[in-house]
PDB file of N, CA and C in Angstrom:
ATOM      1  N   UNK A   1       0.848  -1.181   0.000  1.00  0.00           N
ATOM      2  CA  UNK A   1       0.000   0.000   0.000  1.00  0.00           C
ATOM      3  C   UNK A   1       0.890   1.240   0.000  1.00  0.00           C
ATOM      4  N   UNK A   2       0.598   2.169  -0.999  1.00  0.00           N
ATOM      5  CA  UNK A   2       1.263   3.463  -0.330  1.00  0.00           C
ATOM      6  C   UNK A   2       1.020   3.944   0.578  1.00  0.00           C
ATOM      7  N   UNK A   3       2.174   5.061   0.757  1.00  0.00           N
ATOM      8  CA  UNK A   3       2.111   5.393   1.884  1.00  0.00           C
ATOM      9  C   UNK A   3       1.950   7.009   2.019  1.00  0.00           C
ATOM     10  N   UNK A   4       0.847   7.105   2.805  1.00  0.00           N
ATOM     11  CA  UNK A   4       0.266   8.626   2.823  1.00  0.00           C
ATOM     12  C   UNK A   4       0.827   9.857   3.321  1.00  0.00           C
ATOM     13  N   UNK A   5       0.160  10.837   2.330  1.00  0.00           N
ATOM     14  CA  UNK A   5       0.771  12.281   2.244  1.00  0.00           C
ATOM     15  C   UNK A   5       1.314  12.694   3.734  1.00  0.00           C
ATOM     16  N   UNK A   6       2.026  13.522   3.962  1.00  0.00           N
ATOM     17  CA  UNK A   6       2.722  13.983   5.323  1.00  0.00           C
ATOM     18  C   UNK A   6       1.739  14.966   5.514  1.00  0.00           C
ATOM     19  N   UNK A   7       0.405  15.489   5.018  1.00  0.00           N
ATOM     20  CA  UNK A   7      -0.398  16.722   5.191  1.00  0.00           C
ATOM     21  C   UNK A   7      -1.184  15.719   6.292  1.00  0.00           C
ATOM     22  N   UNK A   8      -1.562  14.927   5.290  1.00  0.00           N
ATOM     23  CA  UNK A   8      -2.840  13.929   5.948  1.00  0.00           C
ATOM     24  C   UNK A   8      -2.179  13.591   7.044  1.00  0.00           C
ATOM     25  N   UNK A   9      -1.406  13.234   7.672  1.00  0.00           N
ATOM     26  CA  UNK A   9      -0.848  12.454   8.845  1.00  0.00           C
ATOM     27  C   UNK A   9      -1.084  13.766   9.855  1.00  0.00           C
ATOM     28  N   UNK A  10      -0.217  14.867   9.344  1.00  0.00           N
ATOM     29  CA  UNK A  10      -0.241  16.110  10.251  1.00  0.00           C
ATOM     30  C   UNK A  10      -1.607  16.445  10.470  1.00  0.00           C
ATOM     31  N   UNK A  11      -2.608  16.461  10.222  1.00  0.00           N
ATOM     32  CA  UNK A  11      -3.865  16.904   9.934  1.00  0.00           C
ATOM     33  C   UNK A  11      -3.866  15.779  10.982  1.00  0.00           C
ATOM     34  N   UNK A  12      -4.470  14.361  10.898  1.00  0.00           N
ATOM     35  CA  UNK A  12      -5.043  13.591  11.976  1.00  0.00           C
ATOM     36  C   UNK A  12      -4.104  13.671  13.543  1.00  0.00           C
ATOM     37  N   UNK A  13      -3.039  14.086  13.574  1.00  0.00           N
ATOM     38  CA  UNK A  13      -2.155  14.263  14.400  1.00  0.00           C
ATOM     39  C   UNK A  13      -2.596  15.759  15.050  1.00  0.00           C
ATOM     40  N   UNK A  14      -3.024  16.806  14.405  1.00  0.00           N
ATOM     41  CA  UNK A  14      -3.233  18.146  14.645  1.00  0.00           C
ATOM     42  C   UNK A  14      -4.962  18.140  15.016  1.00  0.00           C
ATOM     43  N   UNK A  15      -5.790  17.377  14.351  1.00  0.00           N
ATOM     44  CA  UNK A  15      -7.679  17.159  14.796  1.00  0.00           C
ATOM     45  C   UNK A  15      -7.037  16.904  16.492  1.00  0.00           C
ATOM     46  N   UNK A  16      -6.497  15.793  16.351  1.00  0.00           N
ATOM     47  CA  UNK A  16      -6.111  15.128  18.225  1.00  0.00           C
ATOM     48  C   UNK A  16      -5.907  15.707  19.084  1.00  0.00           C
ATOM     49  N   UNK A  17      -4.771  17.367  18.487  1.00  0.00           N
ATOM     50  CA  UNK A  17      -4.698  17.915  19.619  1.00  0.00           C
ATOM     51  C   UNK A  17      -5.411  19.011  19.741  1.00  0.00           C
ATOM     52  N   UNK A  18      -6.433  19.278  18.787  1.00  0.00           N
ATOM     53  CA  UNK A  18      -7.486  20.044  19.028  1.00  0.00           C
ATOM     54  C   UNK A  18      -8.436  19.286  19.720  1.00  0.00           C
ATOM     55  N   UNK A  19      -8.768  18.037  19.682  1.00  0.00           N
ATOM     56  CA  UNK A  19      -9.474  17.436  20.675  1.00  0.00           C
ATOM     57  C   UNK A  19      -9.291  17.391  22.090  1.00  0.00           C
ATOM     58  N   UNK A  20      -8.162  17.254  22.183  1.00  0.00           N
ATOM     59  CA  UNK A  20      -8.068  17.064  23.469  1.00  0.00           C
ATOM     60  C   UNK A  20      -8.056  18.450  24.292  1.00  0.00           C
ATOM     61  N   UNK A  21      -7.340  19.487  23.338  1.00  0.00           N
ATOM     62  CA  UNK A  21      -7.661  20.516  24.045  1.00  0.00           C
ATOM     63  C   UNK A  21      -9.440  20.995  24.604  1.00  0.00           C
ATOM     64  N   UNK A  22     -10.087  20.488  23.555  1.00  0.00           N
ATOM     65  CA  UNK A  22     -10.956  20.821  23.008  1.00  0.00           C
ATOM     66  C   UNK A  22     -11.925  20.216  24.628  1.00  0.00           C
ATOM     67  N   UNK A  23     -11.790  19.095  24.628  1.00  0.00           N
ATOM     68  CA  UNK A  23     -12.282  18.592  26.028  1.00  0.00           C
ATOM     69  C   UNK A  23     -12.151  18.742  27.207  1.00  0.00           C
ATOM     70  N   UNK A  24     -10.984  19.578  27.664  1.00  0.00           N
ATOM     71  CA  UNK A  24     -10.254  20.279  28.909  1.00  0.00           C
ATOM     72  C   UNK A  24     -11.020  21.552  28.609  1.00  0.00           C
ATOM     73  N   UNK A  25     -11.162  22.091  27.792  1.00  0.00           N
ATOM     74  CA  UNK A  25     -11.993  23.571  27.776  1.00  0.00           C
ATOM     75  C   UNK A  25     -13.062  23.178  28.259  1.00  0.00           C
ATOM     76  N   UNK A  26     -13.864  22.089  27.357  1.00  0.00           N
ATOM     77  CA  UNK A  26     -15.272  22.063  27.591  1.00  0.00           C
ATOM     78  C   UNK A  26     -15.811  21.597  29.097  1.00  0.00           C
ATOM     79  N   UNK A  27     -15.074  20.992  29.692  1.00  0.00           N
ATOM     80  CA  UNK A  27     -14.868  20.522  31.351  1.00  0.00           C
ATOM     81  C   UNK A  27     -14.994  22.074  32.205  1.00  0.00           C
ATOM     82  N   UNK A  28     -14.107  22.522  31.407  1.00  0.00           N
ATOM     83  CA  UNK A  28     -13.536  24.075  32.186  1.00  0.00           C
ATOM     84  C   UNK A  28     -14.894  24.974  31.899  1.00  0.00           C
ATOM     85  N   UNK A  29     -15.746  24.936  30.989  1.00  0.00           N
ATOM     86  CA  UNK A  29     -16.568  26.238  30.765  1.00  0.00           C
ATOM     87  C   UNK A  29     -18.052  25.135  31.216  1.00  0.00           C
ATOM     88  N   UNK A  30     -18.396  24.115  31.137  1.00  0.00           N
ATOM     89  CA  UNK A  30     -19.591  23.768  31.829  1.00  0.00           C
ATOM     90  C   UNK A  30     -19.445  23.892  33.401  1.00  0.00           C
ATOM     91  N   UNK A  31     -18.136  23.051  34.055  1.00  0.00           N
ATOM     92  CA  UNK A  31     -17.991  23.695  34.973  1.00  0.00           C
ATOM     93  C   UNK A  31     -17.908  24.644  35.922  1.00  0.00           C
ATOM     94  N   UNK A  32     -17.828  25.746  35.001  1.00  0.00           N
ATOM     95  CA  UNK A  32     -17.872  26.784  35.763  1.00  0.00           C
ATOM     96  C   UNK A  32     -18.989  27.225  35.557  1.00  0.00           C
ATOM     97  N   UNK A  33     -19.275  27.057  34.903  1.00  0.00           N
ATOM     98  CA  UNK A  33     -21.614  27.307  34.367  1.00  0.00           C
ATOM     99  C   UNK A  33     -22.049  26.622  35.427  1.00  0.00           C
ATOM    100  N   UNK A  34     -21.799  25.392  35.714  1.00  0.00           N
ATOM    101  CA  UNK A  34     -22.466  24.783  36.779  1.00  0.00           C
ATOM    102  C   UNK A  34     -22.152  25.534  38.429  1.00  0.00           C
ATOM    103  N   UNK A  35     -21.240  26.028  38.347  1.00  0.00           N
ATOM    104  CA  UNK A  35     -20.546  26.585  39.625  1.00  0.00           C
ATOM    105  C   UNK A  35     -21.331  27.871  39.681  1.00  0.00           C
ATOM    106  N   UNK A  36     -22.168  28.750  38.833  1.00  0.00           N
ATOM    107  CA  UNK A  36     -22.394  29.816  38.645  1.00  0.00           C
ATOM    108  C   UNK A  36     -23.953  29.553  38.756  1.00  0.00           C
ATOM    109  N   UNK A  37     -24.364  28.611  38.910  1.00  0.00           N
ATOM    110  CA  UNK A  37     -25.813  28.151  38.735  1.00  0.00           C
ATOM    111  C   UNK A  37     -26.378  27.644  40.201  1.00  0.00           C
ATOM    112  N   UNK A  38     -24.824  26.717  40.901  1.00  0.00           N
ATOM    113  CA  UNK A  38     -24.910  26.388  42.290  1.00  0.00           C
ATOM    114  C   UNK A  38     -24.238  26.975  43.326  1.00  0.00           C
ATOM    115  N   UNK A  39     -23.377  27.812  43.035  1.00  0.00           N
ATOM    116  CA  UNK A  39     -22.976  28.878  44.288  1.00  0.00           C
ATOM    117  C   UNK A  39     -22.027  28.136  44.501  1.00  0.00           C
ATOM    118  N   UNK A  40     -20.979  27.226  43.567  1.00  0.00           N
ATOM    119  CA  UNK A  40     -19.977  25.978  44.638  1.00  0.00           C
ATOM    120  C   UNK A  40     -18.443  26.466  44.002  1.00  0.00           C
ATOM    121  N   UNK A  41     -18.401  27.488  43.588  1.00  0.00           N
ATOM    122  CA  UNK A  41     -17.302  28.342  43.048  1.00  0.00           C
ATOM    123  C   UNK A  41     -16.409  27.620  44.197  1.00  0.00           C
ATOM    124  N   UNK A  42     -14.861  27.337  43.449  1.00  0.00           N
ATOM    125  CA  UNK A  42     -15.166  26.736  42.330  1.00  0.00           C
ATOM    126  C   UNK A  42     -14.693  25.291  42.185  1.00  0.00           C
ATOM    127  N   UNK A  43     -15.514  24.449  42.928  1.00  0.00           N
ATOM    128  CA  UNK A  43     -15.845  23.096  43.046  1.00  0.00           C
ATOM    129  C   UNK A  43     -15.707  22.455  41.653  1.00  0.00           C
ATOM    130  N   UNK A  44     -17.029  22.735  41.268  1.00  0.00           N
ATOM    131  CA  UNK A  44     -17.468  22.148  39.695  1.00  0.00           C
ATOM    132  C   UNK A  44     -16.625  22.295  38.681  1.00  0.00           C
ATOM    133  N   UNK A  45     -15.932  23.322  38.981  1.00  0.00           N
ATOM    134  CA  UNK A  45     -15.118  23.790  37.868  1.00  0.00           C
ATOM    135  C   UNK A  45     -13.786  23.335  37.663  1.00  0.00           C
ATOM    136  N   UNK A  46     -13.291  22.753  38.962  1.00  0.00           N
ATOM    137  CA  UNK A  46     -12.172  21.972  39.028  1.00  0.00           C
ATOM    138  C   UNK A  46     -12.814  20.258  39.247  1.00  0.00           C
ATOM    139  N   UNK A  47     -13.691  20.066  38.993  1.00  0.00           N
ATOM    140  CA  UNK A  47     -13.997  18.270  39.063  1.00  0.00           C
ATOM    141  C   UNK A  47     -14.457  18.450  37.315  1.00  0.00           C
ATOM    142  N   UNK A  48     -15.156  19.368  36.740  1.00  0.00           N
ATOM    143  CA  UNK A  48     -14.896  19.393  35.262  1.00  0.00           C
ATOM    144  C   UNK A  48     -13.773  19.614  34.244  1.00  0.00           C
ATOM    145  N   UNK A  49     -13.007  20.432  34.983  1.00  0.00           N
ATOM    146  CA  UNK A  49     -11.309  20.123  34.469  1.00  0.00           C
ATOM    147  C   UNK A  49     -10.625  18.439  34.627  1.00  0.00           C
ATOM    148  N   UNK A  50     -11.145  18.297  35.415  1.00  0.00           N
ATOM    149  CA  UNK A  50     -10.396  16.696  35.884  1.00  0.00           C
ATOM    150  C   UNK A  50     -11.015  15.781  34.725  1.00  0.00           C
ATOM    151  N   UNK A  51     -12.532  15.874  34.765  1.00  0.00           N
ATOM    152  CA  UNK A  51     -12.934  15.104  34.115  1.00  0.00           C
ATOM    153  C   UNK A  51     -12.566  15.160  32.387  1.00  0.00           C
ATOM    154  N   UNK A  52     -12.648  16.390  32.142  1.00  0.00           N
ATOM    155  CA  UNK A  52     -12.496  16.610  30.482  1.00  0.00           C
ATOM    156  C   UNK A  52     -11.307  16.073  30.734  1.00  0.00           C
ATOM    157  N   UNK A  53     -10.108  16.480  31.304  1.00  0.00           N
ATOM    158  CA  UNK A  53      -8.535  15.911  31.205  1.00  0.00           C
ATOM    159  C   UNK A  53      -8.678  14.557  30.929  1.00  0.00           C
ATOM    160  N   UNK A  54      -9.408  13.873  31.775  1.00  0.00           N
ATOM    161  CA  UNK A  54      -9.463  12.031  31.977  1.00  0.00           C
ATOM    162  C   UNK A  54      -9.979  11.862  30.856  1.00  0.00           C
ATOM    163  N   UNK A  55     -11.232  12.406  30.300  1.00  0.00           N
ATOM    164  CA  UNK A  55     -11.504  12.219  28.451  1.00  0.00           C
ATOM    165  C   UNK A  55     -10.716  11.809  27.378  1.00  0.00           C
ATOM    166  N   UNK A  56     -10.103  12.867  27.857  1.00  0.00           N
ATOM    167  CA  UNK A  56      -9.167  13.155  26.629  1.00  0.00           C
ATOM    168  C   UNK A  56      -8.169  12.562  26.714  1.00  0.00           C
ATOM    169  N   UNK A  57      -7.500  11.991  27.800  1.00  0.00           N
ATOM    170  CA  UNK A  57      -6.283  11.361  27.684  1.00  0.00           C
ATOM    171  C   UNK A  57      -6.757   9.590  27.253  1.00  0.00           C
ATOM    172  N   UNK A  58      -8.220   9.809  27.590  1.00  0.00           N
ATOM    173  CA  UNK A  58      -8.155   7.861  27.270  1.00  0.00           C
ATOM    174  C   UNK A  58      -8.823   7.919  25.586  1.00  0.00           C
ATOM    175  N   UNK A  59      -9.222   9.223  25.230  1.00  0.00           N
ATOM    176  CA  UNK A  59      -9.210   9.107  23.425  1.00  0.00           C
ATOM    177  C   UNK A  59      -8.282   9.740  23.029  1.00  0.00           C
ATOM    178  N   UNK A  60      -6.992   9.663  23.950  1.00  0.00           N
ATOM    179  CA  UNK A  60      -5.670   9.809  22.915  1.00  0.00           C
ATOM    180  C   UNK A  60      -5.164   8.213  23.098  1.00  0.00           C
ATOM    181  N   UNK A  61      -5.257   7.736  24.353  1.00  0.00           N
ATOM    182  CA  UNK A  61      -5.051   6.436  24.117  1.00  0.00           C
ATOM    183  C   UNK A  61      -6.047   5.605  23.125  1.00  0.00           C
ATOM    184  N   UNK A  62      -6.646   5.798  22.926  1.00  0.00           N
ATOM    185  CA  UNK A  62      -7.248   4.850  22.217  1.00  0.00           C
ATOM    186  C   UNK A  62      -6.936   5.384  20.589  1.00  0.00           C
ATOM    187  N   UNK A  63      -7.468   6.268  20.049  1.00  0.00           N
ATOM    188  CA  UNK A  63      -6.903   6.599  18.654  1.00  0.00           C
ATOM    189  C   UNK A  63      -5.052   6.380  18.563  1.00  0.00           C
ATOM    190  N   UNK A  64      -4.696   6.133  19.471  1.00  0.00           N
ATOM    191  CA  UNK A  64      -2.704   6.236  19.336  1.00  0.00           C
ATOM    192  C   UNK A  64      -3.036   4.454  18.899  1.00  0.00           C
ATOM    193  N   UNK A  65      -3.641   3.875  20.430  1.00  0.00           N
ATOM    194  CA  UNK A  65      -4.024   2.390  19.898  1.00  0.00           C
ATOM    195  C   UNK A  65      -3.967   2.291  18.362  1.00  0.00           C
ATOM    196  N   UNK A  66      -5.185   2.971  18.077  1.00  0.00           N
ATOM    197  CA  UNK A  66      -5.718   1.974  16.308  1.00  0.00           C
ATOM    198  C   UNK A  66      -4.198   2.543  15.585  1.00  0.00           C
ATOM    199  N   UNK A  67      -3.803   3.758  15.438  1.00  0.00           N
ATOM    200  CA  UNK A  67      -3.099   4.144  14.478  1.00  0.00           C
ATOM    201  C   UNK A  67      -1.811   3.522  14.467  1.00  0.00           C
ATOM    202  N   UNK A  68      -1.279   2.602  15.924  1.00  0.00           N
ATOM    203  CA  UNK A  68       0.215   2.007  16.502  1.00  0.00           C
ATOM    204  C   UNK A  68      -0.305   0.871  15.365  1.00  0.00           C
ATOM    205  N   UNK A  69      -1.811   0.100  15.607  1.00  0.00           N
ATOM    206  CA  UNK A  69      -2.173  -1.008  15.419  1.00  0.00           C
ATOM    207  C   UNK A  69      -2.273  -1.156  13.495  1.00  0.00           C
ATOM    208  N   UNK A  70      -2.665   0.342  13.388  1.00  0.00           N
ATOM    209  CA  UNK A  70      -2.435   0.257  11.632  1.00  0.00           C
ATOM    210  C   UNK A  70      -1.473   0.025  11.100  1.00  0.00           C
ATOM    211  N   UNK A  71      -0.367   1.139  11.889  1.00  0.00           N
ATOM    212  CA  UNK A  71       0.597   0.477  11.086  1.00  0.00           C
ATOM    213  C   UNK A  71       1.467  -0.500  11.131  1.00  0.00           C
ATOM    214  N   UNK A  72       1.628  -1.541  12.280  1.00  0.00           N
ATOM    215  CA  UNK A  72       1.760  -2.531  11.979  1.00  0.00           C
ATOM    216  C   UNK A  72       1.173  -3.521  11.078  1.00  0.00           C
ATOM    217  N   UNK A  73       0.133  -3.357  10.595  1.00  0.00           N
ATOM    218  CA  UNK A  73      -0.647  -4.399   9.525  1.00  0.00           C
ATOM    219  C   UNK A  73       0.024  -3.341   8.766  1.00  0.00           C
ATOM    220  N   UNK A  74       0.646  -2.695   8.094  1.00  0.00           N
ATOM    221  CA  UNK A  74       0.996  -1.993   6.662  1.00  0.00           C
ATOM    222  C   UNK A  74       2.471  -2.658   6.990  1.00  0.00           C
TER     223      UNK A  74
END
């Protein structure tokens, strides 16, 4: 099989770390919505940081998984 463009690689490599950022924000801004809704400033807002972090680190493990796992079958 060939073997694919260096854009495409950078691109699925670059979506990932917009994801993950992407899930530490979103932890960070419901959280603090929720903290602003329950008076628990700022409780929520640091157990939604934790949580988006824990997200995101087990769908970097897992997409690193398939892509380790692709290219060994190539």
């Amino acid at each position: 099989m060939a073997r694919e463009s260096p854009f495409i690689t950078y691109g699925k490599y670059g979506a990932l770390g917009f994801e993950f950022a992407g899930a530490i924000i979103a932890g960070l801004l419901i959280g603090n919505y929720a903290d602003t809704q329950f008076g628990t400033t700022p409780l929520l807002m640091v157990i939604g940081v934790i949580v988006g972090m824990s997200g995101a680190v087990y769908r970097l493990i897992i997409v690193l998984q398939r892509l380790s796992a692709r290219d060994k079958d190539n």
